[in-house]
N, C-alpha and C. Protein backbone atom coordinates (compact mmCIF):
# COMPACT_ATOMS: atom_id res chain seq x y z
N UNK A 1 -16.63 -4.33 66.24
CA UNK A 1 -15.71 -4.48 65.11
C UNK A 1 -16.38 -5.35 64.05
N UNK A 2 -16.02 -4.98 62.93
CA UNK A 2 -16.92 -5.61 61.54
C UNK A 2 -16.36 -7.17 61.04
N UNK A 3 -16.40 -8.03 60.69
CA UNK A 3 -15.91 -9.01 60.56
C UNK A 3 -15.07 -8.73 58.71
N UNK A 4 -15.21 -7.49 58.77
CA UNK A 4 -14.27 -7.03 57.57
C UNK A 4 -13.10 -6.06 57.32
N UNK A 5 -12.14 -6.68 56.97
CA UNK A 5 -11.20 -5.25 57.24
C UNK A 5 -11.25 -4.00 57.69
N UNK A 6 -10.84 -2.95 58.45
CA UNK A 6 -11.71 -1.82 58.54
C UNK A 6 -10.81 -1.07 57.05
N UNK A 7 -9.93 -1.24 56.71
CA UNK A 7 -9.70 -0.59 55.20
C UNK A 7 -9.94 -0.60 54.16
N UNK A 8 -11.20 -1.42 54.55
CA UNK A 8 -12.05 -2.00 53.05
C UNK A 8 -13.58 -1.38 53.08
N UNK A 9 -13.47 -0.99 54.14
CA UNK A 9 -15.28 -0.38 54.13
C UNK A 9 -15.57 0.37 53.07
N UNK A 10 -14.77 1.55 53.38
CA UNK A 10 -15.21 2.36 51.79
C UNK A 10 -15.42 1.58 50.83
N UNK A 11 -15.38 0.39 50.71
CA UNK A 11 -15.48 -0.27 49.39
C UNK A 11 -17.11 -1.30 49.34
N UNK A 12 -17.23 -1.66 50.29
CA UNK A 12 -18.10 -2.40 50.98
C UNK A 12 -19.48 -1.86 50.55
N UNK A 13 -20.54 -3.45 49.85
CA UNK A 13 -21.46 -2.65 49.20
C UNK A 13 -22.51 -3.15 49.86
N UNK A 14 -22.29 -4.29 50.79
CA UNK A 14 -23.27 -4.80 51.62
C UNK A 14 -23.89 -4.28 52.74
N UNK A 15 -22.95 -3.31 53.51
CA UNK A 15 -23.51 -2.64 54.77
C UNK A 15 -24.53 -0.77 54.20
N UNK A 16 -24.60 -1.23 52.87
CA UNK A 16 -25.48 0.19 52.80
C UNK A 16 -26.68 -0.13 52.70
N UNK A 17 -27.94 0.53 53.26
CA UNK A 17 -29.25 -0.25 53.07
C UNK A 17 -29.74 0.97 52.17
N UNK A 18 -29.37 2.07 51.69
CA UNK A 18 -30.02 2.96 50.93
C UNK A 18 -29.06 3.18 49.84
N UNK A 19 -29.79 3.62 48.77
CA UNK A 19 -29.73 4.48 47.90
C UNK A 19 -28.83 5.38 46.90
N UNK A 20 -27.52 5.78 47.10
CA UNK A 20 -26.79 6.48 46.85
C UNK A 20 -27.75 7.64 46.23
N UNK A 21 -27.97 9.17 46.58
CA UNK A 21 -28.21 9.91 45.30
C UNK A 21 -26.97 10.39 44.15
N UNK A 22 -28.28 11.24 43.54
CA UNK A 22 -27.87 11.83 42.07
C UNK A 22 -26.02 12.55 42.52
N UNK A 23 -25.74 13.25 43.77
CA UNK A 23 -25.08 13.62 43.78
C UNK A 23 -23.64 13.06 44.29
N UNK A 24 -23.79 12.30 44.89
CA UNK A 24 -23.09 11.13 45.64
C UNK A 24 -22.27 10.51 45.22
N UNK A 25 -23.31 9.87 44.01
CA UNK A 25 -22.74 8.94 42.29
C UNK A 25 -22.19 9.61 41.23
N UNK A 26 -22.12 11.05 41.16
CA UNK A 26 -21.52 11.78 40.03
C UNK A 26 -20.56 12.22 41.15
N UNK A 27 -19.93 12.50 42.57
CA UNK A 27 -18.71 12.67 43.37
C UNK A 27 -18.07 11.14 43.65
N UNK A 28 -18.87 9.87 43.15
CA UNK A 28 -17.89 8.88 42.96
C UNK A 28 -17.43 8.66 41.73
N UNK A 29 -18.32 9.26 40.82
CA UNK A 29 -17.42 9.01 39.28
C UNK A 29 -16.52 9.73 39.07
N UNK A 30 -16.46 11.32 39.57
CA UNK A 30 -15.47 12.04 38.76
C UNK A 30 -14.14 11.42 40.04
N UNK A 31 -14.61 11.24 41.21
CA UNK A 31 -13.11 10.79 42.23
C UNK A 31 -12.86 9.70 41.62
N UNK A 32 -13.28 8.78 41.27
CA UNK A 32 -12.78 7.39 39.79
C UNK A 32 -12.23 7.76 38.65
N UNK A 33 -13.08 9.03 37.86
CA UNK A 33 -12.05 9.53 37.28
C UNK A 33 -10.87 10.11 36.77
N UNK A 34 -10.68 10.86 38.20
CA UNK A 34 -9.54 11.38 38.53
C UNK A 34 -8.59 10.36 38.68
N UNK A 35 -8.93 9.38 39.84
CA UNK A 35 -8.11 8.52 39.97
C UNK A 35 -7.47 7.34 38.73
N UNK A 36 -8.05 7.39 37.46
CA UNK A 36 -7.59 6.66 36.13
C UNK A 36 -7.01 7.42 35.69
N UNK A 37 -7.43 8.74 35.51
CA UNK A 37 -6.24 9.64 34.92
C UNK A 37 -5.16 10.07 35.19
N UNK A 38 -4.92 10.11 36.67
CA UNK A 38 -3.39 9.90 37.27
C UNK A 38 -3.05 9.05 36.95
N UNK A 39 -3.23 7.67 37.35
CA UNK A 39 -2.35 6.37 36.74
C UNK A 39 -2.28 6.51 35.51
N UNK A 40 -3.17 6.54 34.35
CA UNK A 40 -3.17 6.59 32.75
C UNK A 40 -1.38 7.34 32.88
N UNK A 41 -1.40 6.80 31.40
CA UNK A 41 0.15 7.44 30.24
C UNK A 41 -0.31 7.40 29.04
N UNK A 42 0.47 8.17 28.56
CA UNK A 42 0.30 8.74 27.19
C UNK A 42 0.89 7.87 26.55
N UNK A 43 0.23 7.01 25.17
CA UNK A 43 1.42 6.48 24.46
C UNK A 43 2.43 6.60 23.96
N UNK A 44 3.31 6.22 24.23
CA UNK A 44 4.49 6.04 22.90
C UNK A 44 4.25 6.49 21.54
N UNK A 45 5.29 7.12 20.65
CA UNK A 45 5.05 6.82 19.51
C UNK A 45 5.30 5.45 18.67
N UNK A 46 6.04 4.57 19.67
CA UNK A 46 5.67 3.21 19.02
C UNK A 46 4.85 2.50 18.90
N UNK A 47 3.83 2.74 20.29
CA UNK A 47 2.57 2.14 20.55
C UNK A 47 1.68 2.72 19.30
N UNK A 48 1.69 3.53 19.01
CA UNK A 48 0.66 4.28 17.60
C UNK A 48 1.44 3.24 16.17
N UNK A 49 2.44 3.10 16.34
CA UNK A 49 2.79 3.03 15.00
C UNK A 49 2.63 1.34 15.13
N UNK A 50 2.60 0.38 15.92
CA UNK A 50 2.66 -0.86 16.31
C UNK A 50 0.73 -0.96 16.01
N UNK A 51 0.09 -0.08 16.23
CA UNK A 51 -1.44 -0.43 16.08
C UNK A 51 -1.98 0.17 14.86
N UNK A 52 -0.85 0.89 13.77
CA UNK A 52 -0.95 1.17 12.64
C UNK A 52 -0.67 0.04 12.15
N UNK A 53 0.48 -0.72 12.42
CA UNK A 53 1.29 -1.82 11.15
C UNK A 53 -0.14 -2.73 11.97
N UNK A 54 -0.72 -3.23 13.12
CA UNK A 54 -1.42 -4.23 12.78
C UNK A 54 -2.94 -3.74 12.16
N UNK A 55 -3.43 -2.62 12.28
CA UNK A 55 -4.65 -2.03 11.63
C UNK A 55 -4.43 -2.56 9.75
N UNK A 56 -3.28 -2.17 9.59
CA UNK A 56 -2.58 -2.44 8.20
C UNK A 56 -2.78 -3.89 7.83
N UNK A 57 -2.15 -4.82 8.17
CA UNK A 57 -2.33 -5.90 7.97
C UNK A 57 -3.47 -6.77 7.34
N UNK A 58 -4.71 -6.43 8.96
CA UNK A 58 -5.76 -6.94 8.85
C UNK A 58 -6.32 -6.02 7.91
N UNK A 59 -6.64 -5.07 7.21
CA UNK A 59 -6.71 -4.50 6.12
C UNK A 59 -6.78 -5.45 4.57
N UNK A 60 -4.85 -5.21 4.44
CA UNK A 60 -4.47 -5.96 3.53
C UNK A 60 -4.99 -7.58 3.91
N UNK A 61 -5.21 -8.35 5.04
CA UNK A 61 -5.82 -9.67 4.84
C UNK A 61 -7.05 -9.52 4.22
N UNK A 62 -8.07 -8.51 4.58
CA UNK A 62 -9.47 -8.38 4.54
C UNK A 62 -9.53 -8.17 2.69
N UNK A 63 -8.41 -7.44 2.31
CA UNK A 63 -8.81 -7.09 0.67
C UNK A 63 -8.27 -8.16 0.17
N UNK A 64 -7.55 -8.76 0.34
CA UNK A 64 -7.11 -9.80 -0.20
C UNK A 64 -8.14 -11.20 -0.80
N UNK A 65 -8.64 -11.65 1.11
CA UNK A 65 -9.64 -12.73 0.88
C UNK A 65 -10.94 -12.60 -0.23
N UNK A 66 -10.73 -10.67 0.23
CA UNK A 66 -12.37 -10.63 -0.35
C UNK A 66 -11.90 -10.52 -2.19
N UNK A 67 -10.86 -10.25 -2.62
CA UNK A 67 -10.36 -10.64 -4.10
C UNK A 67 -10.31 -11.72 -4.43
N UNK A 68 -9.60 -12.97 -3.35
CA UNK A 68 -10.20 -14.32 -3.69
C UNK A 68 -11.65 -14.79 -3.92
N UNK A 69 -12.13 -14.53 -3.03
CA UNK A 69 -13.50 -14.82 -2.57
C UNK A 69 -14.02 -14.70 -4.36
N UNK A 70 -13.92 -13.30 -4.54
CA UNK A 70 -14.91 -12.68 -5.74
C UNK A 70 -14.21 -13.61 -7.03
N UNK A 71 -12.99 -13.02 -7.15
CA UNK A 71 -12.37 -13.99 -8.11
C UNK A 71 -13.18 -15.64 -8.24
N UNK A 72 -13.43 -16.52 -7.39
CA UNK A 72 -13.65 -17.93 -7.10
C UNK A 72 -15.32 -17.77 -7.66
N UNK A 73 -15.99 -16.96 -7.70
CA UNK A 73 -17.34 -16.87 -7.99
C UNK A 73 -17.46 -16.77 -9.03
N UNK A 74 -16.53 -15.27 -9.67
CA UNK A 74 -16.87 -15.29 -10.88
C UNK A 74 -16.00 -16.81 -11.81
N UNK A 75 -15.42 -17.18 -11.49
CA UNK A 75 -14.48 -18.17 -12.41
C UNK A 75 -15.88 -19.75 -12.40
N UNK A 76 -16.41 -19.30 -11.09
CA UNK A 76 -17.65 -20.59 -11.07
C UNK A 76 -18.93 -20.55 -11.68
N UNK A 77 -18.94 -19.13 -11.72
CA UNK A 77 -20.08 -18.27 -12.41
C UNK A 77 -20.04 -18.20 -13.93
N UNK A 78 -18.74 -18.33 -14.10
CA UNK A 78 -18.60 -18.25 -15.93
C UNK A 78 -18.60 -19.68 -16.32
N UNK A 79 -18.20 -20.34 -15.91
CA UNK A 79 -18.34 -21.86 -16.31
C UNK A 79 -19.83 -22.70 -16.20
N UNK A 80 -20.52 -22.10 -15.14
CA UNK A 80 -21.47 -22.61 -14.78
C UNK A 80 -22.72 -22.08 -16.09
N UNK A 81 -22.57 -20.92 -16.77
CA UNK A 81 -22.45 -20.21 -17.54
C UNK A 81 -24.03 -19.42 -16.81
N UNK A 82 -23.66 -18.52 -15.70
CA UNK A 82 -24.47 -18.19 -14.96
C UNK A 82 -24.14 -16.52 -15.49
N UNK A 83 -24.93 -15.62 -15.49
CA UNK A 83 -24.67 -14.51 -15.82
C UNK A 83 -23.42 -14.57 -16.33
């Protein structure tokens, strides 16, 4: 008997001394993949519209600062009487 669960072996990365091949590792990805895509859900249409209003936001923050930003240069730029 293993000093490890026996319902954990399949998982167990220490008792393999070889290799996995090419084929082995593409029948553990797609059984991983399968298995995310059962659990996965489809969003909501609130979830879309909740990552629209914050996509939005940071948007409107981003044009904003960068109107300050420019504004503050040129107002330092004309006084300074730089271009």
């Amino acid at each position: 008997m293993s000093k490890y669960n026996s319902k954990y072996d399949k998982y167990s990365t220490y008792e393999k001394k070889r290799k996995p091949s090419l084929y082995e590792r593409l029948g553990t990805f797609f059984r991983n993949s399968k298995r995310i895509i059962k659990i996965a859900n489809k969003p909501q249409k609130k979830d879309y519209f909740l990552v629209f209003k914050i996509c939005a936001i940071g948007l409107v923050i981003l044009g904003v600062l960068s109107y300050i930003i420019q504004l503050i240069f040129t107002v330092v730029f004309s006084a300074l009487g730089i271009r």
